[in-house]
Structure formats: structure tokens, C-alpha cells
C-alpha atoms as a PDB file:
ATOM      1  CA  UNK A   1       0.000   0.000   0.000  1.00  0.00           C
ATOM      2  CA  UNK A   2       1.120   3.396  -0.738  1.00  0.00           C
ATOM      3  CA  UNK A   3       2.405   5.326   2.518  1.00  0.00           C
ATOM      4  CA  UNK A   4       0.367   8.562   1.953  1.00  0.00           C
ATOM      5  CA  UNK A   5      -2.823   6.428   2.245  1.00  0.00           C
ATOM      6  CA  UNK A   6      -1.174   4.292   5.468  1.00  0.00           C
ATOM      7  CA  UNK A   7      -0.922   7.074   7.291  1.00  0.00           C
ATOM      8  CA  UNK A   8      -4.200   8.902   7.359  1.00  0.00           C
ATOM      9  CA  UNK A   9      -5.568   4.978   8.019  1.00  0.00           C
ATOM     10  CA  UNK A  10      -3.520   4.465  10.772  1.00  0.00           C
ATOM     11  CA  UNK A  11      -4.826   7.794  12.411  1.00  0.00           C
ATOM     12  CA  UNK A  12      -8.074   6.521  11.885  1.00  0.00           C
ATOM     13  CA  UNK A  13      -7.137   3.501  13.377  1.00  0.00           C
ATOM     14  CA  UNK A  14      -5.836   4.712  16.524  1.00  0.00           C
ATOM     15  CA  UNK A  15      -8.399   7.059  16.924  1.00  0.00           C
ATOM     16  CA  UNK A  16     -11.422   4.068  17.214  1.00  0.00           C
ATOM     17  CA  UNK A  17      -8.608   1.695  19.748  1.00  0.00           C
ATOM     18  CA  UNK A  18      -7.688   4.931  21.938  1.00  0.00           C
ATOM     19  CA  UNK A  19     -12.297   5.075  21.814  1.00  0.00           C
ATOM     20  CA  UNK A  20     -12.266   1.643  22.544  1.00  0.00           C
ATOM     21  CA  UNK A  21      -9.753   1.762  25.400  1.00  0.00           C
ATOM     22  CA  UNK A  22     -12.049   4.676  26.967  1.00  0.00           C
ATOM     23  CA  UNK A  23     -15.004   2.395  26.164  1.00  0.00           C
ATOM     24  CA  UNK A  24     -14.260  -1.435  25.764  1.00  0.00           C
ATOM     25  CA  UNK A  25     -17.637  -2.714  25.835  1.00  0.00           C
ATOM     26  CA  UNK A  26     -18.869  -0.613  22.809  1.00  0.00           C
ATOM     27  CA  UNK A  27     -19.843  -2.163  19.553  1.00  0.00           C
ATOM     28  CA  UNK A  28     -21.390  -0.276  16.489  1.00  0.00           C
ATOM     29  CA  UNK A  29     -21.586  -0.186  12.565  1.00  0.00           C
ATOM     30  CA  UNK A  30     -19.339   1.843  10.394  1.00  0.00           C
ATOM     31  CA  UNK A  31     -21.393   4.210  10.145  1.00  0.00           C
ATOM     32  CA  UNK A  32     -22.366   5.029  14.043  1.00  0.00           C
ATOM     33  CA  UNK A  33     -18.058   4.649  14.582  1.00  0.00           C
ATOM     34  CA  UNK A  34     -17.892   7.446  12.250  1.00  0.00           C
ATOM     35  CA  UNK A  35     -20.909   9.500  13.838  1.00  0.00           C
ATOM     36  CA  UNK A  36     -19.966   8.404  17.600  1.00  0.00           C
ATOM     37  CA  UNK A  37     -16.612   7.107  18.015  1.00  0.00           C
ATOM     38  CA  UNK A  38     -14.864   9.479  16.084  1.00  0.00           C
ATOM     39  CA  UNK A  39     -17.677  12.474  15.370  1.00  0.00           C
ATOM     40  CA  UNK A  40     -14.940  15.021  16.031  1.00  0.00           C
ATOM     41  CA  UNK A  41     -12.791  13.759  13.121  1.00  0.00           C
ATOM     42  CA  UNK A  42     -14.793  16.030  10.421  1.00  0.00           C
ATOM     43  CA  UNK A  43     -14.572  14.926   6.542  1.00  0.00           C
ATOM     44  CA  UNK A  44     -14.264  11.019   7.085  1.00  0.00           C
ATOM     45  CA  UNK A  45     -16.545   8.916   5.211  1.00  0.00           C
ATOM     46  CA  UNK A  46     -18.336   5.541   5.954  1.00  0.00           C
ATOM     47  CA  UNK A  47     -15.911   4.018   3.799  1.00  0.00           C
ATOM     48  CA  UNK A  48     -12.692   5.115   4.978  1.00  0.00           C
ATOM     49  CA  UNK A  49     -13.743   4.191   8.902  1.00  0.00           C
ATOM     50  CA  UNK A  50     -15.094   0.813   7.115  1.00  0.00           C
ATOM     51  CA  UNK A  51     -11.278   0.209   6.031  1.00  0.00           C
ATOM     52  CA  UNK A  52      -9.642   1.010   9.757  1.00  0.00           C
ATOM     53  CA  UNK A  53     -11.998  -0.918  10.864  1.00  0.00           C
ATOM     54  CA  UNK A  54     -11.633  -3.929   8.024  1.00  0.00           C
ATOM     55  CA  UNK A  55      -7.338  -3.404   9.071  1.00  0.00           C
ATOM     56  CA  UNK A  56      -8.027  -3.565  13.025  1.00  0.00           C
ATOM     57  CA  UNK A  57     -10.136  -6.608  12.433  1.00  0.00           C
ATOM     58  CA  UNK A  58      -7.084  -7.965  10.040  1.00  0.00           C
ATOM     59  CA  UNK A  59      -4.474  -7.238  12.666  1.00  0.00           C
ATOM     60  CA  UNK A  60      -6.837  -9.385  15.227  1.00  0.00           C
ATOM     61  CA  UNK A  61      -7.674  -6.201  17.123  1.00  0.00           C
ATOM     62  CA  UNK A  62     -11.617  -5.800  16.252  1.00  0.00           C
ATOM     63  CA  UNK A  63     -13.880  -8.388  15.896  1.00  0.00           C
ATOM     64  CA  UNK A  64     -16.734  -8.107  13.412  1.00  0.00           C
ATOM     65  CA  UNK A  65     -20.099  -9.715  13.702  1.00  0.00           C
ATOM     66  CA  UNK A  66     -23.056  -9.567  10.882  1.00  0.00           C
ATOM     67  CA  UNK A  67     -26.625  -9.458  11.978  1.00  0.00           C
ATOM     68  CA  UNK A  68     -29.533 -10.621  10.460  1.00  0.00           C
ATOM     69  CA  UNK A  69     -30.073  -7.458   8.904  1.00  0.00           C
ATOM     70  CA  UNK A  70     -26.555  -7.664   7.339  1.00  0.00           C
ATOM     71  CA  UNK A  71     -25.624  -4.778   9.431  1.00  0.00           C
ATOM     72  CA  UNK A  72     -21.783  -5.465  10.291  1.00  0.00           C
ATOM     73  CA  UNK A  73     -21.129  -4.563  13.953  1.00  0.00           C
ATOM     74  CA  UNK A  74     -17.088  -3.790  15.195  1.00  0.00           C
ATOM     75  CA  UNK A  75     -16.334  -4.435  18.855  1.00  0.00           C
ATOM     76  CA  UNK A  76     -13.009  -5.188  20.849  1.00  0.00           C
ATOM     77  CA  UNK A  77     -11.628  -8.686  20.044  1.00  0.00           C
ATOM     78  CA  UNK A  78     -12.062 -10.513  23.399  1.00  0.00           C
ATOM     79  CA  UNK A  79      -9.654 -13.093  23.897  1.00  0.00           C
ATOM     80  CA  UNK A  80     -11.276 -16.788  24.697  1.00  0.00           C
ATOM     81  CA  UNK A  81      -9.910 -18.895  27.724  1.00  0.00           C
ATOM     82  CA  UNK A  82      -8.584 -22.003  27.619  1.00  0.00           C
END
């Protein structure tokens, strides 16, 4: 991937974990992450949080569930016991 686009993603990034660390139990759609989670971040669209989100769930940080709606919620990846 091309740095200049890393970058701006990894803010994003950061920005929902350093949410997430404040609120750990939280889970929402893309689209209530970019109204909620990150509201003060003007100019981002659905589908730029939809990619952080997408990378944190890549780098086993996020988990991502799909309801029967086909909404696709984000929450904290919570490790199992064993």
C-alpha cells in the first residue's frame, strides 16, 4: 500500500482503539463509529472508517459480527480462555 494512504488509516485507526480503550464494551456499525466514536474527526466517510476498521479486524484487534439485517457490527476482540 502506498504510505500517503497508510498514514491517514492508521490515524483513523488509533483514533477508534484509543475510543475503545475509553469504552471497551462498545460495539457499532461503520457508520455510528464514524458519527460516535470518532464524530470530532470532520470529513471522514463511511468508507474510509469501514477500512480502519476492516485493518483492526485484520491485525486481530476488532472483531466483526453480521446481523440478520446484514448490518456489520465492530467491537473489541475478546480473547477466549482455555
Amino acid at each position: 500500500m502506498n504510505t500517503h494512504q497508510d498514514g491517514p488509516m492508521e490515524a483513523v485507526a488509533a483514533a477508534i482503539m484509543d475510543y475503545l480503550c475509553a469504552h471497551p464494551l462498545a460495539a457499532d456499525s461503520a457508520q455510528g463509529v464514524r458519527h460516535w466514536w470518532l464524530g470530532a474527526q470532520v470529513g471522514l466517510s463511511v468508507l474510509e472508517v469501514e477500512s480502519a476498521l476492516n485493518l483492526l479486524v485484520e491485525r486481530k484487534q476488532l472483531r466483526s459480527l453480521r446481523l440478520m439485517d446484514g448490518t456489520q457490527l465492530y467491537a473489541l476482540l475478546v480473547p477466549t480462555r482455555q
